[in-house]
PDB file of N, CA and C in Angstrom:
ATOM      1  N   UNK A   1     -11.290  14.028 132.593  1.00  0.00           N
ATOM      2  CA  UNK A   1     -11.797  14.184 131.240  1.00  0.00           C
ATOM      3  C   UNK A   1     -12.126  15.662 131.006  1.00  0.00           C
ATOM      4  N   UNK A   2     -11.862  15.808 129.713  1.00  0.00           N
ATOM      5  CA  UNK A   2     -12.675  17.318 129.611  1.00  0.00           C
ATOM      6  C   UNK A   2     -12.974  17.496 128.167  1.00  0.00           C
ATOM      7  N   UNK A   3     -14.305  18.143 128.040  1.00  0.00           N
ATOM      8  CA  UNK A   3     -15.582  18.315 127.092  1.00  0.00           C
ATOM      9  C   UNK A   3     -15.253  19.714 126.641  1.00  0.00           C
ATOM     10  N   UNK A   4     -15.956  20.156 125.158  1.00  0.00           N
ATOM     11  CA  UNK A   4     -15.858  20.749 124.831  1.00  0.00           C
ATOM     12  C   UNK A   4     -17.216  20.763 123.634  1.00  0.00           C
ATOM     13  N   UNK A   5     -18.357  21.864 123.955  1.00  0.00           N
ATOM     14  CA  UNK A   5     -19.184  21.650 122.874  1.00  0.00           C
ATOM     15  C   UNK A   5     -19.563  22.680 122.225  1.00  0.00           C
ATOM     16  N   UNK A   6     -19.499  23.034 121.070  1.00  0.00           N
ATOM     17  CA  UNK A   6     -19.558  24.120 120.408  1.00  0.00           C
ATOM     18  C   UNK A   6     -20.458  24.324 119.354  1.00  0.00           C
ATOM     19  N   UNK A   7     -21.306  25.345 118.372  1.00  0.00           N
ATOM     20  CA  UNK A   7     -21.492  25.648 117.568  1.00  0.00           C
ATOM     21  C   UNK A   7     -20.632  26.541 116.560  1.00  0.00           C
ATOM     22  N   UNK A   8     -20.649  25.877 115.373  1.00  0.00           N
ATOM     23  CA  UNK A   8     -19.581  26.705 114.494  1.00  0.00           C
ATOM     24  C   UNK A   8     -20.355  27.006 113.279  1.00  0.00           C
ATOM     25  N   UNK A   9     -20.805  28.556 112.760  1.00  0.00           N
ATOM     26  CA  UNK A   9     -21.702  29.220 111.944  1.00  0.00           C
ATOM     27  C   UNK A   9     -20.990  29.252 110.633  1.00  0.00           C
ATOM     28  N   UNK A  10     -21.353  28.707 109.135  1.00  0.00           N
ATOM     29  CA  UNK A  10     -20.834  28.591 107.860  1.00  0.00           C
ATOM     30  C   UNK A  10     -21.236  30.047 107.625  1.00  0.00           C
ATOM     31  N   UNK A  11     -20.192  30.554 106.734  1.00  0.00           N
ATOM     32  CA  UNK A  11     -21.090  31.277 105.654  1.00  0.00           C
ATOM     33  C   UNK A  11     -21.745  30.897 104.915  1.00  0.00           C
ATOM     34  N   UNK A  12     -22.508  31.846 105.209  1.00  0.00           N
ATOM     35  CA  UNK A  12     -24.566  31.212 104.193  1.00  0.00           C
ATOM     36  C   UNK A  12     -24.057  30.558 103.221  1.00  0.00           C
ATOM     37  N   UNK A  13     -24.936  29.195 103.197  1.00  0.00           N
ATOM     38  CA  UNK A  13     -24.904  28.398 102.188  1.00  0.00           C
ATOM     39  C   UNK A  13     -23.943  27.921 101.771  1.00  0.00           C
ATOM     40  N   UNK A  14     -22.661  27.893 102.885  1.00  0.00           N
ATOM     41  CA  UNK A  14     -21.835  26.954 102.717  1.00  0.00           C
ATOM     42  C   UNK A  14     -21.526  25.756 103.507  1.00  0.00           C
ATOM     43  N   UNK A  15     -22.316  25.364 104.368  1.00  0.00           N
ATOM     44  CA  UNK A  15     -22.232  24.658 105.876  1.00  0.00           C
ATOM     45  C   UNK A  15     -21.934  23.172 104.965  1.00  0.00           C
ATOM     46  N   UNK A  16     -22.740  22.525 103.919  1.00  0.00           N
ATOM     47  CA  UNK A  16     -22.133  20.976 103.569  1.00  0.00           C
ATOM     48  C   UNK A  16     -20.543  21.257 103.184  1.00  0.00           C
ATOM     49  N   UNK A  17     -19.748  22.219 102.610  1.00  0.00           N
ATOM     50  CA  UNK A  17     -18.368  21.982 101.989  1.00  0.00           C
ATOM     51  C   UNK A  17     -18.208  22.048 103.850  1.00  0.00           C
ATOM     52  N   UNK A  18     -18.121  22.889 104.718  1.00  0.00           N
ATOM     53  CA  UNK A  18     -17.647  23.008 105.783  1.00  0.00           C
ATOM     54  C   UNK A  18     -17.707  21.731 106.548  1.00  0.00           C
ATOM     55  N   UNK A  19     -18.629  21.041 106.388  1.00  0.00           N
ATOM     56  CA  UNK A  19     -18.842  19.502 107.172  1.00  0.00           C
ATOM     57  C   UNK A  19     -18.390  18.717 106.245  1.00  0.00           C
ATOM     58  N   UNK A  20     -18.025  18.945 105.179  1.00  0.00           N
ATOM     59  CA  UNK A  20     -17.056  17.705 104.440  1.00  0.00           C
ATOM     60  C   UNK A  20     -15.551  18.057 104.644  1.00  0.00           C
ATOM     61  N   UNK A  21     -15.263  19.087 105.085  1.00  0.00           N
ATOM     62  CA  UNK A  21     -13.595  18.716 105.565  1.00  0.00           C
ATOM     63  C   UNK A  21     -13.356  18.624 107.177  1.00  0.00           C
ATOM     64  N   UNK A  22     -14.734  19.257 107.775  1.00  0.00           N
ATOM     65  CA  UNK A  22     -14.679  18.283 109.781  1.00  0.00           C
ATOM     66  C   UNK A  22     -14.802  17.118 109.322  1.00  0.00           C
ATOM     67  N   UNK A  23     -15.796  16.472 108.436  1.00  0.00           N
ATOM     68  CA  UNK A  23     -16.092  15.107 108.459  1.00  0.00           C
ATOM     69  C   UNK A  23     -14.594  14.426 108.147  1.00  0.00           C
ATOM     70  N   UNK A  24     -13.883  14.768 107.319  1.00  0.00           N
ATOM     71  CA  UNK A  24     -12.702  14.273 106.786  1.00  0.00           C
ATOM     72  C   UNK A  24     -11.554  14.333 107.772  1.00  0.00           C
ATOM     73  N   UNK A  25     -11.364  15.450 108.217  1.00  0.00           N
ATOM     74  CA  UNK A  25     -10.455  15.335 109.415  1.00  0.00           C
ATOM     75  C   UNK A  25     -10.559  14.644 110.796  1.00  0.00           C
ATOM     76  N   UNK A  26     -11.711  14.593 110.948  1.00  0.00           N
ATOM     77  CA  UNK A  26     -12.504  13.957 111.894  1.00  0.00           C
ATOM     78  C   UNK A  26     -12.204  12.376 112.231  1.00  0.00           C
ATOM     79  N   UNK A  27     -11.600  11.320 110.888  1.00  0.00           N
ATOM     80  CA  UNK A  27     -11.038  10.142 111.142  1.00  0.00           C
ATOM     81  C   UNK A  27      -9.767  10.253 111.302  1.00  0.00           C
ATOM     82  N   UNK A  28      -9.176  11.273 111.406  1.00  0.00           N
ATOM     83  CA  UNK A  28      -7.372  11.440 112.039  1.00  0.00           C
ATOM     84  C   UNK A  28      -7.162  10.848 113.168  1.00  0.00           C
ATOM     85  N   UNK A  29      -6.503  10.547 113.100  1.00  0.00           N
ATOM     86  CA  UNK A  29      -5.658   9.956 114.825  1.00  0.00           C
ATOM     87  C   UNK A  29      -5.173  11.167 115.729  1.00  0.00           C
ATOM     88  N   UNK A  30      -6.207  11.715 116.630  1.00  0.00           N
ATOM     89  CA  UNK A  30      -5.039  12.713 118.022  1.00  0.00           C
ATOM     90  C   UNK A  30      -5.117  12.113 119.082  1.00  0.00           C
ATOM     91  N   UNK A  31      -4.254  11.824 119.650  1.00  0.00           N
ATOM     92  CA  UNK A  31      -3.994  11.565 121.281  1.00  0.00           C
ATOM     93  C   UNK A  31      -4.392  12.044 121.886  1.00  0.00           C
ATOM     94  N   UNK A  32      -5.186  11.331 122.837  1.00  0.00           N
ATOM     95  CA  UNK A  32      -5.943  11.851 123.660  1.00  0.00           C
ATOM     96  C   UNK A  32      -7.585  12.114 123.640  1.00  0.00           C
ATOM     97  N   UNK A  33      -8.006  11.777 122.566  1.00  0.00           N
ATOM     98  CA  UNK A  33      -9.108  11.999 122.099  1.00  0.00           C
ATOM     99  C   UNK A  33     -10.157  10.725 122.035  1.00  0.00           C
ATOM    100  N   UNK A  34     -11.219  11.211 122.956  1.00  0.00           N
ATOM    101  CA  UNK A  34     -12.142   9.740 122.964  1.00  0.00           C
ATOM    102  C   UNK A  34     -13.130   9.711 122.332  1.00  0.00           C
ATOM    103  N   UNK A  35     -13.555  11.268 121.596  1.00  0.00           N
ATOM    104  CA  UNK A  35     -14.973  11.005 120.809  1.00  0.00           C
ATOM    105  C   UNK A  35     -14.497  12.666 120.084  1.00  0.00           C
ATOM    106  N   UNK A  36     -15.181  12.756 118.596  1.00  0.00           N
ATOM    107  CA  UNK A  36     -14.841  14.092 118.195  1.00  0.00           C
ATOM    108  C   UNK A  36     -16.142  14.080 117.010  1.00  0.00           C
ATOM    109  N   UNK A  37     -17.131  14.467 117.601  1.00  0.00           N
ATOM    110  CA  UNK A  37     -18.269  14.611 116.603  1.00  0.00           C
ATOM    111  C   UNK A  37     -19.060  15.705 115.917  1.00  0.00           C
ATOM    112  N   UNK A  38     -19.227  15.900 114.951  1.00  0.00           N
ATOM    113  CA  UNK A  38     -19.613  16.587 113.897  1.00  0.00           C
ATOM    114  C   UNK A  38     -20.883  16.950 113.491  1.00  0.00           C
ATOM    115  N   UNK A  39     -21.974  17.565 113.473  1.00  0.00           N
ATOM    116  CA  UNK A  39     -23.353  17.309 113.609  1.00  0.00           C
ATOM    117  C   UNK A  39     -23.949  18.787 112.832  1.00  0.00           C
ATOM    118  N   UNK A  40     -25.047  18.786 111.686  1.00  0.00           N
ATOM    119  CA  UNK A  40     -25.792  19.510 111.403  1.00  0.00           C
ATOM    120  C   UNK A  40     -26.771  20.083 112.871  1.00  0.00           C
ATOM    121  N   UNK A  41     -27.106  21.483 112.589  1.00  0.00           N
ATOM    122  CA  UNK A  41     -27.519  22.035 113.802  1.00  0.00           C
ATOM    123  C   UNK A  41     -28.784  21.962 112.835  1.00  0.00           C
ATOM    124  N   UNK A  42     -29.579  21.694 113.748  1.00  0.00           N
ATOM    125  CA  UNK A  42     -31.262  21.842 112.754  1.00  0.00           C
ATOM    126  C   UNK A  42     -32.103  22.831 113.247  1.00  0.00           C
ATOM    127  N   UNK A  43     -31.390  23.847 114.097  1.00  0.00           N
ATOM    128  CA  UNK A  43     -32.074  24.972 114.337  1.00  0.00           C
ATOM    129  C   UNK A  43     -31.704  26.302 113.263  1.00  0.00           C
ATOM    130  N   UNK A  44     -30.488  26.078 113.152  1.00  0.00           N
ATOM    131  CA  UNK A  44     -29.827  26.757 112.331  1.00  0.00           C
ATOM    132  C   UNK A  44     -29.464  26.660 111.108  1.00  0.00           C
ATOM    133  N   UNK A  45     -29.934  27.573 109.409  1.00  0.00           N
ATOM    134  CA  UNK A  45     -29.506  26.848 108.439  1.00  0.00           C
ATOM    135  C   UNK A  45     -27.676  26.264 107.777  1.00  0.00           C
ATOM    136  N   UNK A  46     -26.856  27.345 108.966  1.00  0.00           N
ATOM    137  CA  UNK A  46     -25.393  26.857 108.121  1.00  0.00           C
ATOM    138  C   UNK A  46     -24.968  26.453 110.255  1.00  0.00           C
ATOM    139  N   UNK A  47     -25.886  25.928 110.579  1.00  0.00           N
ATOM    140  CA  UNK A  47     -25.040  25.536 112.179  1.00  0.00           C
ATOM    141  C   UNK A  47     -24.455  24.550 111.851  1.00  0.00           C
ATOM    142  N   UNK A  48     -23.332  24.177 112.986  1.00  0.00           N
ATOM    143  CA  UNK A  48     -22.979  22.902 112.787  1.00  0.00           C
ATOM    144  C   UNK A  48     -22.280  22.215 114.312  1.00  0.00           C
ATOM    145  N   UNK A  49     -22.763  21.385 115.061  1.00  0.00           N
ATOM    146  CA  UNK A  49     -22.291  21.445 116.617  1.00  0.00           C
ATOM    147  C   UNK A  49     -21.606  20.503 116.169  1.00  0.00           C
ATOM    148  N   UNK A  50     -20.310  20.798 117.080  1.00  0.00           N
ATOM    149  CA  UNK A  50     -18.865  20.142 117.294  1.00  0.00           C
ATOM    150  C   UNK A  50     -18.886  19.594 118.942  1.00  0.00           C
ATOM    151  N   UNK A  51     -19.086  18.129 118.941  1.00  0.00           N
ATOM    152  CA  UNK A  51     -18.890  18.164 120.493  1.00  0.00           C
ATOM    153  C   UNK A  51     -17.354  17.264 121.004  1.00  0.00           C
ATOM    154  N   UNK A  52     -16.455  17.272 121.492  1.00  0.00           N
ATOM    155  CA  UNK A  52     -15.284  16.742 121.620  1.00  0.00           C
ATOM    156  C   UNK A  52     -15.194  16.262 123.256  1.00  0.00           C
ATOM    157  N   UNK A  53     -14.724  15.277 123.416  1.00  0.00           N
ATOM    158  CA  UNK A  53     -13.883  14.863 124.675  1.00  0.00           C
ATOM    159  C   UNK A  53     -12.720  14.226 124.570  1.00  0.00           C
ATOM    160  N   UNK A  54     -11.978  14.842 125.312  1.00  0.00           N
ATOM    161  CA  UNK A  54     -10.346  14.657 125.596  1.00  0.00           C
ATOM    162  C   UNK A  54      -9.731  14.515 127.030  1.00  0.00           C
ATOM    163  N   UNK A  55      -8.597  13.224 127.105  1.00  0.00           N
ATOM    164  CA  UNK A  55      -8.327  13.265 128.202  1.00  0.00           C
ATOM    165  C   UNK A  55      -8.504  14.424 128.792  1.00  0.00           C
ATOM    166  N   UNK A  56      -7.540  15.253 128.751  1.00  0.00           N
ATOM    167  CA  UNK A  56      -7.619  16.792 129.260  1.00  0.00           C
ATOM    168  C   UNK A  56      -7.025  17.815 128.643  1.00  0.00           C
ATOM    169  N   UNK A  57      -7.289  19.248 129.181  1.00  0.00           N
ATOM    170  CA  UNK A  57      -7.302  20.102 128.200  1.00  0.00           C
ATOM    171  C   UNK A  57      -5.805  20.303 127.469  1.00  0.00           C
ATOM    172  N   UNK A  58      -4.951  19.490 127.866  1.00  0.00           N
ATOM    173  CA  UNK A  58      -3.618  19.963 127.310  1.00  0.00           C
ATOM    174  C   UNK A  58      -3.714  18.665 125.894  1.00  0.00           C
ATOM    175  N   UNK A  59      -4.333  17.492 126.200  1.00  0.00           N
ATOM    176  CA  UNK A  59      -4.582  16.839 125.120  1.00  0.00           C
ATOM    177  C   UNK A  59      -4.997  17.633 123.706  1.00  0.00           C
ATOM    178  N   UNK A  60      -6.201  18.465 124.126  1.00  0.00           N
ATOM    179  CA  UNK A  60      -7.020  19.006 123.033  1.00  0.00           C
ATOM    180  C   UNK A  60      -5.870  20.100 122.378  1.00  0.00           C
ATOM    181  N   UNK A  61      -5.493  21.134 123.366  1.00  0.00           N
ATOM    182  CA  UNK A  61      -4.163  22.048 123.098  1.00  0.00           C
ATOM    183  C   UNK A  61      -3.320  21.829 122.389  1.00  0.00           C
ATOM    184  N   UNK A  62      -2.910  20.292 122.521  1.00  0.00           N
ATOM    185  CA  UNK A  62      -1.686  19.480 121.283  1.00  0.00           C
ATOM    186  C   UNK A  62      -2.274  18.986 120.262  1.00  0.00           C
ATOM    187  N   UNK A  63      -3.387  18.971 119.915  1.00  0.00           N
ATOM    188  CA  UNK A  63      -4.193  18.515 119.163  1.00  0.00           C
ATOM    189  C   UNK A  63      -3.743  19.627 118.077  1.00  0.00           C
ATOM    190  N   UNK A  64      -3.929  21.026 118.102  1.00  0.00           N
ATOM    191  CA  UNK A  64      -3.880  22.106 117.349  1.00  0.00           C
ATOM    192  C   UNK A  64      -2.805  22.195 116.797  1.00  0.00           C
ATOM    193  N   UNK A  65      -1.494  21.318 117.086  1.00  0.00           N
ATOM    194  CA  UNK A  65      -0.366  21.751 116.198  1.00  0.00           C
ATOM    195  C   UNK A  65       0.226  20.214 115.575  1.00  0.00           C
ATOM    196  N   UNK A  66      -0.947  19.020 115.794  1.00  0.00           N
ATOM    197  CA  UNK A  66      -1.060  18.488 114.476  1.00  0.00           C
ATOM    198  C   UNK A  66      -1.123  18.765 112.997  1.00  0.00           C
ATOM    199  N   UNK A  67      -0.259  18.176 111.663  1.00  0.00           N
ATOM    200  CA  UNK A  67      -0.205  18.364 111.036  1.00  0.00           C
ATOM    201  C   UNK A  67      -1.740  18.699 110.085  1.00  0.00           C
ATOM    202  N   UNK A  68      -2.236  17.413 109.967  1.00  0.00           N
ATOM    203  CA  UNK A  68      -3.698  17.091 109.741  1.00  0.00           C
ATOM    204  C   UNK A  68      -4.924  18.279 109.942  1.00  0.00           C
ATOM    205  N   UNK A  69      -4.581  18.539 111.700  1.00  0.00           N
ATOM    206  CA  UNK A  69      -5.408  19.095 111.876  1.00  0.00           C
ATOM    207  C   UNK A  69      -5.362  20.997 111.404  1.00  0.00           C
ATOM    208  N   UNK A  70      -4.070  21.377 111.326  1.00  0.00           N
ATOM    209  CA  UNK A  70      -3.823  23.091 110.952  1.00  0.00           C
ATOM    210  C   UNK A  70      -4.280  22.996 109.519  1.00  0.00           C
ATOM    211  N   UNK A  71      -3.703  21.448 108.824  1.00  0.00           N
ATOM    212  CA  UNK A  71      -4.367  21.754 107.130  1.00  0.00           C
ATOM    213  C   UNK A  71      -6.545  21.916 107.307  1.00  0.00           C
ATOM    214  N   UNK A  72      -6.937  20.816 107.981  1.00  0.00           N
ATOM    215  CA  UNK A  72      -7.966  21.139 108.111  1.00  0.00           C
ATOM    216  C   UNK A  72      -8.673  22.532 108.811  1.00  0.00           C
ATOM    217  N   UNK A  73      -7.922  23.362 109.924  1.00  0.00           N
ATOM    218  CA  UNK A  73      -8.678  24.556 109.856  1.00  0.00           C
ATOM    219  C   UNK A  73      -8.108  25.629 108.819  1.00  0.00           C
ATOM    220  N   UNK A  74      -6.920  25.334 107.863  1.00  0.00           N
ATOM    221  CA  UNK A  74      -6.458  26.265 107.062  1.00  0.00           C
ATOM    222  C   UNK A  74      -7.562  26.340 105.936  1.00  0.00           C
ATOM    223  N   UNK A  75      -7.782  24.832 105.349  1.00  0.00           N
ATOM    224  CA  UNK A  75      -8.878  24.425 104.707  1.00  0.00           C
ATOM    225  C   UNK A  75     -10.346  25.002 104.796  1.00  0.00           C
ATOM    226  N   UNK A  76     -10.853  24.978 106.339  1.00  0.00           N
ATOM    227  CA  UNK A  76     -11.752  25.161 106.916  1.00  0.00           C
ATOM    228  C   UNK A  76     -12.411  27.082 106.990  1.00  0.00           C
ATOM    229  N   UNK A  77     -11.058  27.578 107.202  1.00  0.00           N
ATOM    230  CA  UNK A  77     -11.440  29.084 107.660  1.00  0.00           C
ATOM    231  C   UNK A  77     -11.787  30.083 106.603  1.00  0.00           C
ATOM    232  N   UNK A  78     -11.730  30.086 105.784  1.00  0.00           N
ATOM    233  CA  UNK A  78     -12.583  30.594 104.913  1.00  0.00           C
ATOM    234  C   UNK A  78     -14.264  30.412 104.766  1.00  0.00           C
ATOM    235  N   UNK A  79     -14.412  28.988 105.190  1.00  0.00           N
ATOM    236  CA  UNK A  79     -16.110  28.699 105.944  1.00  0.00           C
ATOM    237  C   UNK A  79     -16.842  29.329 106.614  1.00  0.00           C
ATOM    238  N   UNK A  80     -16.187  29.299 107.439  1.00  0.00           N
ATOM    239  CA  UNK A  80     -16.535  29.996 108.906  1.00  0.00           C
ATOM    240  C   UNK A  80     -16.798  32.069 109.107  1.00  0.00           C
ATOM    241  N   UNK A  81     -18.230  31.274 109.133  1.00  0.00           N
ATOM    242  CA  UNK A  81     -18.884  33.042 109.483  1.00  0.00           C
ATOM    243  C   UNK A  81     -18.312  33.182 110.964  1.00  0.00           C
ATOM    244  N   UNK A  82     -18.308  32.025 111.872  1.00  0.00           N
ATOM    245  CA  UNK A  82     -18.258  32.181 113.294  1.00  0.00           C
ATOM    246  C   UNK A  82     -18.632  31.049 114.072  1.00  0.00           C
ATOM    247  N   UNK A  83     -18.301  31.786 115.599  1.00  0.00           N
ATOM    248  CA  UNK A  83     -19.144  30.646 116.547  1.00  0.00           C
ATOM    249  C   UNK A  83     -20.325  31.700 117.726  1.00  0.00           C
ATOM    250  N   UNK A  84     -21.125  31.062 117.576  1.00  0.00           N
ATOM    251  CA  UNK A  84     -21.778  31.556 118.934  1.00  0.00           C
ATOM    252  C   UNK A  84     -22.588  30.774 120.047  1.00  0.00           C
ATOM    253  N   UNK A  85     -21.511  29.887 120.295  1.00  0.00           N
ATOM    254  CA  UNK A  85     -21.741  28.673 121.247  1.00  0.00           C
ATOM    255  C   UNK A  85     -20.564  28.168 121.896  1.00  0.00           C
ATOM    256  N   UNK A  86     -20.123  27.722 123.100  1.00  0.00           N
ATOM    257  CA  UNK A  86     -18.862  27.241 123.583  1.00  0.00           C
ATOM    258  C   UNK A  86     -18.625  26.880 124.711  1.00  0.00           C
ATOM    259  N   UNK A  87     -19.253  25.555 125.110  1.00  0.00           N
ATOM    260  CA  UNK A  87     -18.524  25.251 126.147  1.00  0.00           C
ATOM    261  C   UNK A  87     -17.678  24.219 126.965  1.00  0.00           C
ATOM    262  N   UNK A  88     -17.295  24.747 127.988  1.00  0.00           N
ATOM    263  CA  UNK A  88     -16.463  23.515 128.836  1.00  0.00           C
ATOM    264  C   UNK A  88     -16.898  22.623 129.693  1.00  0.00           C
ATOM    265  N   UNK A  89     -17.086  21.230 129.074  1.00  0.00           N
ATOM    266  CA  UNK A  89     -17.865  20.185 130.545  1.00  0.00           C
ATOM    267  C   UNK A  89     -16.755  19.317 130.998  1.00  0.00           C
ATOM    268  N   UNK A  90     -17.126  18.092 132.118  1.00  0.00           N
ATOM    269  CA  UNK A  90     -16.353  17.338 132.482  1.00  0.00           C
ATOM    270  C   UNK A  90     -17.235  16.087 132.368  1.00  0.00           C
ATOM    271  N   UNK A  91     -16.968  15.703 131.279  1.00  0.00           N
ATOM    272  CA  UNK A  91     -17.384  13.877 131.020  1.00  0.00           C
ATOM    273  C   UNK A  91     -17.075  13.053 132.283  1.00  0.00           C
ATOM    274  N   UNK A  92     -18.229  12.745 132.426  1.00  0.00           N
ATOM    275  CA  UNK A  92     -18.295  11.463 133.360  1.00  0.00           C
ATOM    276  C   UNK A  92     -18.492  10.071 133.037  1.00  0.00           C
ATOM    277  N   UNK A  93     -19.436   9.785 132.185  1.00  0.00           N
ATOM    278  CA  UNK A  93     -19.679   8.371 131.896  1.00  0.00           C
ATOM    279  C   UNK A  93     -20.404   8.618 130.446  1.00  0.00           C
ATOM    280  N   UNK A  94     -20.491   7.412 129.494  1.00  0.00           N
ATOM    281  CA  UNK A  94     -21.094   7.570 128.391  1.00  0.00           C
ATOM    282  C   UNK A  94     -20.749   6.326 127.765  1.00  0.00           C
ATOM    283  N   UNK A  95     -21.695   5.888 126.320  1.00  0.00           N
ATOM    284  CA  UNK A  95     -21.122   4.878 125.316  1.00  0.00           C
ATOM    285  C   UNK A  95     -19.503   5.460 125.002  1.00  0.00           C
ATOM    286  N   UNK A  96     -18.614   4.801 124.740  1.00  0.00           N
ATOM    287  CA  UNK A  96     -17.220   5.342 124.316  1.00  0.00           C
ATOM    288  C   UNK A  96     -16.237   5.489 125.131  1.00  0.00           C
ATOM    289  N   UNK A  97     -16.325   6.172 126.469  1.00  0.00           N
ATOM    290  CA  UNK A  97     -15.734   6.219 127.440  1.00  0.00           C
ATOM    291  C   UNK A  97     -15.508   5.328 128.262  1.00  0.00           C
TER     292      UNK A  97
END
């Protein structure tokens, strides 16, 4: 398995349009994918943590040249002040898995 958890920074005062097109892309179908969640950061006013698990990392890799998913970060990148969070775990057990 392999994890992936991130923070992704809106430009000010745009973080709800930015979580309404993760939220939207977010019910797509990718292979390989066992959980892909979306979450207001409540430390931060435009945070937003992304936490993902995927079989493995070549799953997540093919993930990126889904159709669905390039419209959603084409959609998306204009949002995005940034990230300053990122990392790599290895899922072991959980609800979902």
């Amino acid at each position: 398995m392999y994890g992936l958890i991130g923070r992704m920074i809106a430009v000010e005062g745009r973080r709800e349009e930015l979580l309404a097109i993760l939220k939207q892309s977010a019910g797509d179908y990718m292979p390989g994918c066992h959980s892909y969640i979306v979450a207001r950061c409540n430390q931060h006013p435009d945070g937003i943590w992304i936490t993902e698990v995927w079989d493995s990392p070549e799953s997540h890799k093919a993930s990126l040249d889904l159709q669905a998913v390039r419209d959603a970060i084409t959609a998306a990148r204009p949002l995005i002040a940034g990230f300053d969070n990122r990392f790599e775990t290895e899922p072991m057990a959980g609800i979902g898995l």
